[in-house]
C-alpha atoms as a PDB file:
ATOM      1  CA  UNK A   1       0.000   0.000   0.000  1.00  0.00           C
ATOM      2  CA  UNK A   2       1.352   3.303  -1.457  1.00  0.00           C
ATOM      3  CA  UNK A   3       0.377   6.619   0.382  1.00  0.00           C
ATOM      4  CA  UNK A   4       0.431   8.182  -2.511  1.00  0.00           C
ATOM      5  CA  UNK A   5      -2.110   6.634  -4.175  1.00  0.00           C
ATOM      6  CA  UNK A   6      -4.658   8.163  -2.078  1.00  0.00           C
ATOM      7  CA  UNK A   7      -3.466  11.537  -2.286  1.00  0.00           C
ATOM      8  CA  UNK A   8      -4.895  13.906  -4.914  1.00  0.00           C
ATOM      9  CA  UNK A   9      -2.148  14.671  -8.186  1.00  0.00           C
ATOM     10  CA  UNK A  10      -3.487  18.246  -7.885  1.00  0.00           C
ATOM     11  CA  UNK A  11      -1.608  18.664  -4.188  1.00  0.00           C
ATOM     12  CA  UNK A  12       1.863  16.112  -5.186  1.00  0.00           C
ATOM     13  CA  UNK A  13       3.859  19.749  -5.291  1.00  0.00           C
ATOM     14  CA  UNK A  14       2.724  20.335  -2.008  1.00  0.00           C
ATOM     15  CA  UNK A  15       4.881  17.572  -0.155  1.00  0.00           C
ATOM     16  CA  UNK A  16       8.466  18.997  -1.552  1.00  0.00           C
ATOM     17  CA  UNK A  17       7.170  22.171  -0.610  1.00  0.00           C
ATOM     18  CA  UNK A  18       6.154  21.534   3.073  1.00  0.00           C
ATOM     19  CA  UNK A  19      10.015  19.950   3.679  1.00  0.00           C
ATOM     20  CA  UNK A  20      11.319  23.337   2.421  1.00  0.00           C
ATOM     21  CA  UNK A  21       9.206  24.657   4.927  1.00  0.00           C
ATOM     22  CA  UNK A  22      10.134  22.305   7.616  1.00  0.00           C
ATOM     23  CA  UNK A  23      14.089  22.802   7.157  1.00  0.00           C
ATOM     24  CA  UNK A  24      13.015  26.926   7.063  1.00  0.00           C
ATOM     25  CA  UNK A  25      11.379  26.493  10.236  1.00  0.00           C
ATOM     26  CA  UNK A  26      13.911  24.149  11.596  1.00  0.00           C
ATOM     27  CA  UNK A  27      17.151  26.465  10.975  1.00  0.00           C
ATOM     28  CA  UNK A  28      14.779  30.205  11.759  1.00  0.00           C
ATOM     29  CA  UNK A  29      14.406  28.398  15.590  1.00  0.00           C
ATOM     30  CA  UNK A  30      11.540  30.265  16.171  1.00  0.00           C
ATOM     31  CA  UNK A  31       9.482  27.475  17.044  1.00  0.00           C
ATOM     32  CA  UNK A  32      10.383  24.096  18.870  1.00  0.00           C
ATOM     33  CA  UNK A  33      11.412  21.303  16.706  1.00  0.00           C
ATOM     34  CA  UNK A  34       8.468  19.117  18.347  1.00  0.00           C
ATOM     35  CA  UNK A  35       5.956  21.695  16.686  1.00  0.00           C
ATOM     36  CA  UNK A  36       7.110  21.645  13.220  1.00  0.00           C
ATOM     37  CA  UNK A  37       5.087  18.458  12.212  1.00  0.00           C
ATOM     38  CA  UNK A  38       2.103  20.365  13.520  1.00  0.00           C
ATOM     39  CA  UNK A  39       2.581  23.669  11.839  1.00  0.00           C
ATOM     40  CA  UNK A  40       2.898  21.854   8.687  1.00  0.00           C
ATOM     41  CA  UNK A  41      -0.164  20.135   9.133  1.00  0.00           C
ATOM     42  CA  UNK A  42      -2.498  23.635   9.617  1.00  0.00           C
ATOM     43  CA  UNK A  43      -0.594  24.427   6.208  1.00  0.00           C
ATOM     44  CA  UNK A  44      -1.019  21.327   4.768  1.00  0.00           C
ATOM     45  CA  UNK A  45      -5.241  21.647   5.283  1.00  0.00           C
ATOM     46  CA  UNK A  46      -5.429  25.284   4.911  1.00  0.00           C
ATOM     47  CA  UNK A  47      -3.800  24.743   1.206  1.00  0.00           C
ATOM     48  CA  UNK A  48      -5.797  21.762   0.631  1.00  0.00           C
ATOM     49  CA  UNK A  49      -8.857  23.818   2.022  1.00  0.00           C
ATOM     50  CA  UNK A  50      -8.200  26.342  -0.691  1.00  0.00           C
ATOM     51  CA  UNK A  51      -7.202  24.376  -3.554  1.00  0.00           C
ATOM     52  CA  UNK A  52      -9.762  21.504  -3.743  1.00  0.00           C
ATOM     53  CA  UNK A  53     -12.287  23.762  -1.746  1.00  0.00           C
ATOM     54  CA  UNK A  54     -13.676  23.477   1.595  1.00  0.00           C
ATOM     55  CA  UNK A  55     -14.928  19.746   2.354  1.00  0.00           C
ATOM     56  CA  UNK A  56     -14.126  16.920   4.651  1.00  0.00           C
ATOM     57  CA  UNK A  57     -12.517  15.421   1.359  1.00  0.00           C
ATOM     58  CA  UNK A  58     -10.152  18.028   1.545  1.00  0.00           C
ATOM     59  CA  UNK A  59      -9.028  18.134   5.099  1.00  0.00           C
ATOM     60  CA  UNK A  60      -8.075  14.534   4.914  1.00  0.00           C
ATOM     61  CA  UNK A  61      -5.787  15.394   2.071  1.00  0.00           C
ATOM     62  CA  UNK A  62      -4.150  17.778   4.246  1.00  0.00           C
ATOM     63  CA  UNK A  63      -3.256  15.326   7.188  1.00  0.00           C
ATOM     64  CA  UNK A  64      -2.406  12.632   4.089  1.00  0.00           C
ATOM     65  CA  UNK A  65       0.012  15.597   2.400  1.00  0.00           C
ATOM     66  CA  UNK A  66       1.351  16.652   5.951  1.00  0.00           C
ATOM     67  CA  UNK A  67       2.071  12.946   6.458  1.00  0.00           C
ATOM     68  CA  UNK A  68       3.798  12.181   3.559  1.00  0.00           C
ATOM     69  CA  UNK A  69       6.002  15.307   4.112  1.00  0.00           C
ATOM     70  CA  UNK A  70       6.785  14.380   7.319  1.00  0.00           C
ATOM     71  CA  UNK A  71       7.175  10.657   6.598  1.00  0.00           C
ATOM     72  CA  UNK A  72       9.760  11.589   3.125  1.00  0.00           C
ATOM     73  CA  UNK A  73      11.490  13.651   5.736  1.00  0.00           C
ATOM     74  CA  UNK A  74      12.317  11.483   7.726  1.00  0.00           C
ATOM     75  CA  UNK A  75      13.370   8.830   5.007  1.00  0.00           C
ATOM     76  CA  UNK A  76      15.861  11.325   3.416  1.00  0.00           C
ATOM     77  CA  UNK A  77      16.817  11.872   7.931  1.00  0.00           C
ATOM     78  CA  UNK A  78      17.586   8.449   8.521  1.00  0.00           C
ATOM     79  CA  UNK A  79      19.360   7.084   5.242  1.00  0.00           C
ATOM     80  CA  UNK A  80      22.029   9.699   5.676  1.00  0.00           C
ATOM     81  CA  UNK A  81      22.587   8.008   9.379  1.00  0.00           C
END
């Protein structure tokens, strides 16, 4: 099972995005580390919100887009190790 099968081709660009916004986040240190995920997850649905429109639909793309962010993240993180 693929995540991103169920994720919408309209929002793909959104998941390199978010990780540019993680490591900007991450190196600003204005916010904890620990909150990062989250912030990118009220981005991740408020973009999803206004792309596909406002629906229950979308705000499950959002947490799946977030996810996979987080998830590709932490790939590229732990292959370096």
């Amino acid at each position: 099972m693929d995540i991103l099968e169920y994720i919408v081709s309209e929002l793909l660009y959104l998941i390199p995005a978010l990780m540019v916004l993680g490591k900007i986040i991450k190196k600003g240190q204005y916010i904890n580390d620990k909150h990062i995920p989250v912030v990118l997850l009220i981005v991740s649905v408020l973009f999803a919100n206004l792309i596909l429109g406002l629906s229950p639909e979308s705000f499950i793309q959002g947490i799946l887009i977030a996810g996979a962010s987080v998830f590709g993240h932490q790939l590229l993180k732990q292959s370096k190790e």
